[in-house]
N, C-alpha and C. Protein backbone atom coordinates (compact mmCIF):
# COMPACT_ATOMS: atom_id res chain seq x y z
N UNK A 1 16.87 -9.87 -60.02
CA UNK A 1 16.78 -10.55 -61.28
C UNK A 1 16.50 -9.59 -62.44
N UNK A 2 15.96 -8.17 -62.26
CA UNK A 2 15.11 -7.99 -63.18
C UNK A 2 16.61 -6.75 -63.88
N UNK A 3 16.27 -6.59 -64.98
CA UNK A 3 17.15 -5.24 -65.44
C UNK A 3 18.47 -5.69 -65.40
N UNK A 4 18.91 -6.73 -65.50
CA UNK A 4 20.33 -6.93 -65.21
C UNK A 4 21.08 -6.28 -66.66
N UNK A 5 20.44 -6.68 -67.57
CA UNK A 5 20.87 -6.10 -68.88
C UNK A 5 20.20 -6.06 -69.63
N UNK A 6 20.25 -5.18 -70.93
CA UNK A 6 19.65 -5.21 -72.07
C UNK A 6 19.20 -6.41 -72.99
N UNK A 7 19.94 -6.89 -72.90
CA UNK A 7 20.04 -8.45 -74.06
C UNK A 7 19.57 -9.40 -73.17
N UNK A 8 19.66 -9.68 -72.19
CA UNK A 8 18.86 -10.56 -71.27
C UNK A 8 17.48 -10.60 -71.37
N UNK A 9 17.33 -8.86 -70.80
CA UNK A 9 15.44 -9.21 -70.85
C UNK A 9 14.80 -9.38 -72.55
N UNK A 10 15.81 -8.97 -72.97
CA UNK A 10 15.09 -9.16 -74.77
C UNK A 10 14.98 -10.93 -74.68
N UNK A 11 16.08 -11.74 -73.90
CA UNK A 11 16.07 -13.07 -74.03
C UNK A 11 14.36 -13.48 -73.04
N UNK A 12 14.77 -13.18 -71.83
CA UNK A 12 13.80 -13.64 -70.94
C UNK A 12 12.35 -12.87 -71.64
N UNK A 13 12.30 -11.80 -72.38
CA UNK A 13 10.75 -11.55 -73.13
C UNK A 13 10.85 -12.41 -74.59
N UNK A 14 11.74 -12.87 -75.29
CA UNK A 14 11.59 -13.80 -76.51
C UNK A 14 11.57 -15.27 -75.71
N UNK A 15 12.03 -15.88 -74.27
CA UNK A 15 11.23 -16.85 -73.87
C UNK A 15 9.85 -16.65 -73.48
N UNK A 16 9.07 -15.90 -72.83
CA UNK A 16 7.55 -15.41 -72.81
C UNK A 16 6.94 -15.86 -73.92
N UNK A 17 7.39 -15.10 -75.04
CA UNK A 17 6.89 -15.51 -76.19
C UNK A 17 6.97 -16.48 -76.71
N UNK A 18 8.13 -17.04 -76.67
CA UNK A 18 7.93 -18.51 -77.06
C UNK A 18 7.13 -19.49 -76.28
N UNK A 19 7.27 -19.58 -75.21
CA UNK A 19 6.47 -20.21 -74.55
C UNK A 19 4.73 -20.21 -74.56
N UNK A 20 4.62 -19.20 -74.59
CA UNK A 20 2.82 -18.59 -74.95
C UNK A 20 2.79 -18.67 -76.34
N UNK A 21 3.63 -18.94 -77.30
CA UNK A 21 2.87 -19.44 -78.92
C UNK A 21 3.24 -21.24 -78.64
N UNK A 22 3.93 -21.73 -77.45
CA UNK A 22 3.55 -23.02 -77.63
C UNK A 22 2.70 -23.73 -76.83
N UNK A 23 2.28 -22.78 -76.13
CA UNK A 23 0.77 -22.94 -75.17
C UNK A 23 -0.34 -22.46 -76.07
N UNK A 24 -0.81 -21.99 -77.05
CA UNK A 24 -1.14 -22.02 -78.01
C UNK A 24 -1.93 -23.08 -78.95
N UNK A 25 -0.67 -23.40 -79.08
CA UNK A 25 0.00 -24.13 -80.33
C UNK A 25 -1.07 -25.27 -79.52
N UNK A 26 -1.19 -25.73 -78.45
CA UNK A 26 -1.67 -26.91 -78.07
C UNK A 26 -2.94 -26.29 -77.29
N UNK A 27 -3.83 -25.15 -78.13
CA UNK A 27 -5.04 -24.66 -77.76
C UNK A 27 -5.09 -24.27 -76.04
N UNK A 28 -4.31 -23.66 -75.34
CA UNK A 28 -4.75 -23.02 -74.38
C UNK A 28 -5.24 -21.77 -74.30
N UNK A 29 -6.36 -21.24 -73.71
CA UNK A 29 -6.87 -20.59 -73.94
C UNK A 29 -6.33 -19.53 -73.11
N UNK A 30 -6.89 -17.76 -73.50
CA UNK A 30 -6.58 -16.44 -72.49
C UNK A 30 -5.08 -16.45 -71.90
N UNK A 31 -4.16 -17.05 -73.16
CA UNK A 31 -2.93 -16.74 -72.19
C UNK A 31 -2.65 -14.95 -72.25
N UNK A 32 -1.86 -14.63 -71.53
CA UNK A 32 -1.52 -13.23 -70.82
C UNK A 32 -0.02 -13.90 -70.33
N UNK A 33 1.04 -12.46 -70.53
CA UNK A 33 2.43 -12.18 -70.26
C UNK A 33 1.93 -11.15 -69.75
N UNK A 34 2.51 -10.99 -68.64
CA UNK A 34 2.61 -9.86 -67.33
C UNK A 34 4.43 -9.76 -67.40
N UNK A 35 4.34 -8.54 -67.63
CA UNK A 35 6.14 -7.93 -67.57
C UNK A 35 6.12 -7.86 -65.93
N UNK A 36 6.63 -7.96 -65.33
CA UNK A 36 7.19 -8.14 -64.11
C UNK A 36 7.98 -7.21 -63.39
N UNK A 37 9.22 -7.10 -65.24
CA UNK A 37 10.52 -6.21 -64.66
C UNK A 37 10.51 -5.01 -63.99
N UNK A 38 9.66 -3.90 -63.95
CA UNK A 38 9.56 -3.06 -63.23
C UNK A 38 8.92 -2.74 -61.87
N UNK A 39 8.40 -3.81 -61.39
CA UNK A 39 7.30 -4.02 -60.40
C UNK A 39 7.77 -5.23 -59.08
N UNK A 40 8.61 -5.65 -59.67
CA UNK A 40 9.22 -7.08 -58.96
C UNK A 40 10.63 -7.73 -59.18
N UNK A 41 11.07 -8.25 -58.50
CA UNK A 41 12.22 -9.36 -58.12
C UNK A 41 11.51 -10.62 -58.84
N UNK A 42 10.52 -11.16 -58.30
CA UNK A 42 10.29 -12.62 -58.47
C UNK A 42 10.55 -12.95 -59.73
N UNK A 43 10.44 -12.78 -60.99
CA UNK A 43 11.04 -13.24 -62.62
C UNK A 43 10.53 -11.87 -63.18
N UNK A 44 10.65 -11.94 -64.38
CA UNK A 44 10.65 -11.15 -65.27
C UNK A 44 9.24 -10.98 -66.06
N UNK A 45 8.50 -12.32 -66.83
CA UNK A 45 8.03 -12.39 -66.81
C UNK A 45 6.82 -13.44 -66.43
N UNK A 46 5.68 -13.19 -66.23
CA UNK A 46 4.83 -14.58 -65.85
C UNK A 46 4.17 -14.79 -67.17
N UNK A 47 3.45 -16.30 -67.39
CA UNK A 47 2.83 -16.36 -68.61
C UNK A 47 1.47 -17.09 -67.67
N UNK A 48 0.21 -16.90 -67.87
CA UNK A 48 -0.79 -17.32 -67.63
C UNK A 48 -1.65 -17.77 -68.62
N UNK A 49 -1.95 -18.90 -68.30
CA UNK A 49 -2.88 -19.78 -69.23
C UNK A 49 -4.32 -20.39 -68.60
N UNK A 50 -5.40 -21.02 -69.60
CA UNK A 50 -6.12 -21.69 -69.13
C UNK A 50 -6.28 -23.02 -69.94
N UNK A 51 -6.35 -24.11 -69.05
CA UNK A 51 -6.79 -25.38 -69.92
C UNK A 51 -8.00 -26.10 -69.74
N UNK A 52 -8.67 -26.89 -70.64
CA UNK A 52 -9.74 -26.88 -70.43
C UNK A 52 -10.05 -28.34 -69.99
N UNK A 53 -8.67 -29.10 -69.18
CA UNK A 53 -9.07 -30.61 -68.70
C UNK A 53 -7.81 -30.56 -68.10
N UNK A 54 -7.62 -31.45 -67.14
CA UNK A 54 -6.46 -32.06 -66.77
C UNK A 54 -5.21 -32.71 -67.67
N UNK A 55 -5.93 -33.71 -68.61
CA UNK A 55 -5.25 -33.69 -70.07
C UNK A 55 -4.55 -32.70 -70.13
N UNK A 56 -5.23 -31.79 -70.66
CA UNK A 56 -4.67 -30.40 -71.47
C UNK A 56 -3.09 -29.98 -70.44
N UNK A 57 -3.81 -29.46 -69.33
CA UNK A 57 -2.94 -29.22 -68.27
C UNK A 57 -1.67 -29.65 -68.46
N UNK A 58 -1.80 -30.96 -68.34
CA UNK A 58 -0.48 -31.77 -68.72
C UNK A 58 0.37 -31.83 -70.14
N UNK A 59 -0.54 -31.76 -71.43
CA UNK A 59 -0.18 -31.65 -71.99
C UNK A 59 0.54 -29.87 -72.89
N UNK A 60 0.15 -28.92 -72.17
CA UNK A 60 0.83 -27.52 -72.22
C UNK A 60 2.31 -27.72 -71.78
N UNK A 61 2.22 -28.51 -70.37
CA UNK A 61 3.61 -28.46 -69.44
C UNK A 61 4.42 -29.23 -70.68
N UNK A 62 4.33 -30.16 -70.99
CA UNK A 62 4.91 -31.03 -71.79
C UNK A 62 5.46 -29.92 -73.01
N UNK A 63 4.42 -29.43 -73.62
CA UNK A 63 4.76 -28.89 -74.87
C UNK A 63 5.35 -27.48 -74.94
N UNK A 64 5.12 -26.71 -73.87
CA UNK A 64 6.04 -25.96 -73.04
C UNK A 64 7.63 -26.08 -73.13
N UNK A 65 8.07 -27.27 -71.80
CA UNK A 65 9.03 -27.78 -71.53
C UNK A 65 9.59 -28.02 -73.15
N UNK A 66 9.18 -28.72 -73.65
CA UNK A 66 10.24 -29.34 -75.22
C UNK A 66 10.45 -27.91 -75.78
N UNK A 67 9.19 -27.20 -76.31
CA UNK A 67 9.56 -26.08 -76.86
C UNK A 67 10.62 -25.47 -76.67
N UNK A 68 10.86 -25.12 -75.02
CA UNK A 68 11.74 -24.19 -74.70
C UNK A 68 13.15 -24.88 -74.72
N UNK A 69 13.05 -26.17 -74.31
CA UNK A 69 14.34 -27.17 -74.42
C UNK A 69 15.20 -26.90 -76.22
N UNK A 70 14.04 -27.29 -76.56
CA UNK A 70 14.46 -26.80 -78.21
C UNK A 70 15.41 -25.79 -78.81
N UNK A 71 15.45 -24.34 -77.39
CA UNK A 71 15.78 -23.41 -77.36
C UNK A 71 17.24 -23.26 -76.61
N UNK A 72 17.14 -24.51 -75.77
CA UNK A 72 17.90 -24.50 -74.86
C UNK A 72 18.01 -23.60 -73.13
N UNK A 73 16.37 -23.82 -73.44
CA UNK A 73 16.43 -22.90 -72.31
C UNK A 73 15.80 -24.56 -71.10
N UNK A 74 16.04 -23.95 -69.48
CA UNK A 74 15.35 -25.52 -69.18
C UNK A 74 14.94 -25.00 -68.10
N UNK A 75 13.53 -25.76 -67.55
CA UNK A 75 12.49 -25.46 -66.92
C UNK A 75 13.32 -25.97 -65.33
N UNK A 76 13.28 -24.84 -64.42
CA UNK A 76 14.09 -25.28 -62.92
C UNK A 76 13.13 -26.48 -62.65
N UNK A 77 12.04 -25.74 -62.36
CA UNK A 77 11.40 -26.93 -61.40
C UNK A 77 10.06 -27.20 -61.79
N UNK A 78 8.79 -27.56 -61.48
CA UNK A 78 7.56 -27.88 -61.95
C UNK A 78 6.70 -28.42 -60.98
N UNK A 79 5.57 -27.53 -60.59
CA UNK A 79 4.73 -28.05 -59.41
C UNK A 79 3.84 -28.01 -59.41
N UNK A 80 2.75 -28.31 -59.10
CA UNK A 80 1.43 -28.34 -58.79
C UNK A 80 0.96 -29.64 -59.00
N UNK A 81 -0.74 -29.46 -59.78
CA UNK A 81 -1.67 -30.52 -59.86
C UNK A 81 -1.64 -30.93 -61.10
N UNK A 82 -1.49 -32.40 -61.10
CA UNK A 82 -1.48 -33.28 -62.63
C UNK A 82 -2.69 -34.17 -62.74
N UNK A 83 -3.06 -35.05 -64.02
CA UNK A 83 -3.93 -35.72 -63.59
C UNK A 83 -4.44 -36.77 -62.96
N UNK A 84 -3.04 -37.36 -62.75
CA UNK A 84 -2.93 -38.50 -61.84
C UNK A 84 -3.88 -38.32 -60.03
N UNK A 85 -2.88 -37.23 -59.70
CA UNK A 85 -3.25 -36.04 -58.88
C UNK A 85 -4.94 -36.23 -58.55
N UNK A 86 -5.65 -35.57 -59.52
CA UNK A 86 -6.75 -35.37 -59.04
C UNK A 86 -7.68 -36.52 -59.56
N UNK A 87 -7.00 -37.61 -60.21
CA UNK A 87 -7.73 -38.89 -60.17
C UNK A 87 -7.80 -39.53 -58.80
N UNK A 88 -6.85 -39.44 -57.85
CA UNK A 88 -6.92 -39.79 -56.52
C UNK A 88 -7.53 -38.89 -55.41
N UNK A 89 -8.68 -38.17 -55.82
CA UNK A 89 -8.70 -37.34 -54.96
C UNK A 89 -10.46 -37.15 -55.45
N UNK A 90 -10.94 -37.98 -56.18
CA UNK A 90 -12.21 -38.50 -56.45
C UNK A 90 -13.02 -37.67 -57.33
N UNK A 91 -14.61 -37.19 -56.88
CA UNK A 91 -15.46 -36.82 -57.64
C UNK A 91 -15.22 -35.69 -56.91
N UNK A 92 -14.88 -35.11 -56.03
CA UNK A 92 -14.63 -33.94 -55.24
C UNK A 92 -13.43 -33.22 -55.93
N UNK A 93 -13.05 -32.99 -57.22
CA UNK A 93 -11.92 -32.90 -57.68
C UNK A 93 -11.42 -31.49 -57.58
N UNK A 94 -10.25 -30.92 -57.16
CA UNK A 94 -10.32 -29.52 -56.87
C UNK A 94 -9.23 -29.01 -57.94
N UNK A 95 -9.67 -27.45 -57.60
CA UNK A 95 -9.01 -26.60 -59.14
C UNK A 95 -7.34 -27.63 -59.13
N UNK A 96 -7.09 -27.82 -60.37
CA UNK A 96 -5.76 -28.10 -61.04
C UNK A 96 -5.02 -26.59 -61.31
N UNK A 97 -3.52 -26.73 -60.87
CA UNK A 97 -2.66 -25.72 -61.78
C UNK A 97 -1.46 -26.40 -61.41
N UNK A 98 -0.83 -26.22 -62.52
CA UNK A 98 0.85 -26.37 -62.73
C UNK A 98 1.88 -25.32 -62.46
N UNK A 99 2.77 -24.86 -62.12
CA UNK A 99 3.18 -23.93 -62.21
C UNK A 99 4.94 -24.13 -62.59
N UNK A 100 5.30 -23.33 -63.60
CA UNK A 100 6.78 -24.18 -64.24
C UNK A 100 7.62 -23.04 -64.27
N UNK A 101 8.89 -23.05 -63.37
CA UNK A 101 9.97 -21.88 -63.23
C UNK A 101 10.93 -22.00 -63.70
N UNK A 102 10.97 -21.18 -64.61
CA UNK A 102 11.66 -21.19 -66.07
C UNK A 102 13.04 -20.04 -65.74
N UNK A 103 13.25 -19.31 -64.57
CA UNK A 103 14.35 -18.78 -64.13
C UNK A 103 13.15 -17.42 -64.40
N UNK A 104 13.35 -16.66 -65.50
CA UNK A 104 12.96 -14.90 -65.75
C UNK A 104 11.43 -15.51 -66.21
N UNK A 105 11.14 -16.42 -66.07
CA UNK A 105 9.70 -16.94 -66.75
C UNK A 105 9.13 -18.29 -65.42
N UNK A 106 7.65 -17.54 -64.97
CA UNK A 106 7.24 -17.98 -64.31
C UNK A 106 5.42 -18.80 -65.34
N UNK A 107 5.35 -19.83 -65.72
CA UNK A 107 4.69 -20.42 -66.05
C UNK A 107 3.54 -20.95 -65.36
N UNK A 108 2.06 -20.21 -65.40
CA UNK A 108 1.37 -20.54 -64.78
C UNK A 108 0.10 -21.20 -65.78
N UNK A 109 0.06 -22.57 -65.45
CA UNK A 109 -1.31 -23.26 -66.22
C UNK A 109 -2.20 -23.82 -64.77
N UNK A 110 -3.43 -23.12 -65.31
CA UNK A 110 -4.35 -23.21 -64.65
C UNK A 110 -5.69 -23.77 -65.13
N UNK A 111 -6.84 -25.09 -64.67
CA UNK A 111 -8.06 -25.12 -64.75
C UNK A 111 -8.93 -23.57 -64.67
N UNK A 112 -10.06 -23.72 -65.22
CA UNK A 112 -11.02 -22.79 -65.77
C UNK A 112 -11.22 -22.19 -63.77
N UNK A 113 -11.39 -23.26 -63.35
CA UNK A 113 -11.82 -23.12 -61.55
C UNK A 113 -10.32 -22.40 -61.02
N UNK A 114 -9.56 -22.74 -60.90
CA UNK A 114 -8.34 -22.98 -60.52
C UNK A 114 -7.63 -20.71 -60.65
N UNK A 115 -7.97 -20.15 -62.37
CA UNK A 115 -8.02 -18.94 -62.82
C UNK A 115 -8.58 -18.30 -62.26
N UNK A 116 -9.85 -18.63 -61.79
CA UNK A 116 -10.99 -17.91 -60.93
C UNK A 116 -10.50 -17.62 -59.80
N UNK A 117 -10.04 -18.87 -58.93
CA UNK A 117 -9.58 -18.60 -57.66
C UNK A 117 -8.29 -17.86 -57.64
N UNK A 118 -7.41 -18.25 -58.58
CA UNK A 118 -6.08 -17.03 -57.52
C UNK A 118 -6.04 -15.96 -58.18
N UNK A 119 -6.81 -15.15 -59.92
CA UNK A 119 -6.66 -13.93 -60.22
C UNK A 119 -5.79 -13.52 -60.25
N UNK A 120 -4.61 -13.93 -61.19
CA UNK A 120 -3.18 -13.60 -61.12
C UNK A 120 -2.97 -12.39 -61.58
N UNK A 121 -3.84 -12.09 -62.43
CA UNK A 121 -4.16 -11.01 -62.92
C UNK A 121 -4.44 -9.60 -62.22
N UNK A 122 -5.36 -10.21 -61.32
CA UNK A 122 -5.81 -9.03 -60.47
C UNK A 122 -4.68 -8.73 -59.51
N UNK A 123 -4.13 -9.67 -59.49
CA UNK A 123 -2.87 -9.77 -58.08
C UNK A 123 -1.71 -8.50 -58.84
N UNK A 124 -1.74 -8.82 -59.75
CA UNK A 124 -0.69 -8.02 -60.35
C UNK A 124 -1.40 -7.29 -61.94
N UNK A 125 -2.12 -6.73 -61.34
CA UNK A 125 -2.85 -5.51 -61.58
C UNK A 125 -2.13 -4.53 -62.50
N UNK A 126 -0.84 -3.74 -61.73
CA UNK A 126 0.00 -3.13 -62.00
C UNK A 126 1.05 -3.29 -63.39
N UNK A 127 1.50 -4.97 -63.67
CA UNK A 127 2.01 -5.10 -64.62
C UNK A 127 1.51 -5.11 -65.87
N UNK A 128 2.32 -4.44 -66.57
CA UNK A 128 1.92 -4.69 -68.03
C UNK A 128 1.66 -5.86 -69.18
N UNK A 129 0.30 -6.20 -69.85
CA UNK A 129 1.04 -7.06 -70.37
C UNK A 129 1.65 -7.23 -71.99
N UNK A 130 2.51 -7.79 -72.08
CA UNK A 130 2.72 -8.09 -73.63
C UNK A 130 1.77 -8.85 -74.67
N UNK A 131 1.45 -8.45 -75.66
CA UNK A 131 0.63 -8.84 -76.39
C UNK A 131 1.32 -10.65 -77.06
N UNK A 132 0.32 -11.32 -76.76
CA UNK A 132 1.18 -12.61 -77.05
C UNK A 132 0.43 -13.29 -78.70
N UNK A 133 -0.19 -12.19 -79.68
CA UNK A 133 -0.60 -12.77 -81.06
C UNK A 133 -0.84 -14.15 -80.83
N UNK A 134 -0.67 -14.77 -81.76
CA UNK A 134 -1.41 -15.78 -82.59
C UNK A 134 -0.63 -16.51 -83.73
């Protein structure tokens, strides 16, 4: 996937960015772009977020998804924990994350618990990340 061309990854790093000013945009906190391209196959880049409710959670994916639709870009698939999800699953409620595969953009929204546990960061240590402003 990665390096296929010049104008591509400029596309797949101006989706990063778009995507992380519209995770943002709807107050998620500590997002981070990890460049990928030199280190990996799996996408290009990842975007990591934190939200601070299940709400939220849901509402990033949402505002995410349109954003990038806007663009014409469209989200493959979309998985994890929503809030429906962990309304059935009681007072024992365990970390929430979404995760949305955007083709060269791997979208990761995560609970405050949820960040802690998988350290995407630490996992991929190695990659660089892009500064995602404000």
């Amino acid at each position: 996937m990665p390096n296929a061309s010049p104008g591509r990854d400029l596309d797949s790093q101006a989706m990063a960015l778009l995507a992380a000013r519209a995770a943002l945009e709807k107050q998620a906190e500590d997002a981070v772009i990890l460049d990928l391209r030199t280190i990996s196959t799996v996408a290009d880049f990842f975007l990591v977020c934190t939200a601070g409710s299940s709400r939220q959670l849901t509402a990033l994916k949402d505002h995410i998804e349109a954003t990038l639709a806007q663009r014409g870009r469209t989200v493959w698939h979309t998985e994890g924990g929503t809030a429906s999800a962990a309304a059935s699953r009681g007072p024992m409620e365990e970390p929430q994350w979404i995760l949305m595969d955007c083709g060269d953009l791997i979208v990761h929204l995560f609970d405050q618990r949820a960040r802690a546990f998988y350290r995407l960061e630490d996992l991929w240590a190695d990659a660089p990340r892009i500064p995602v402003g404000a």
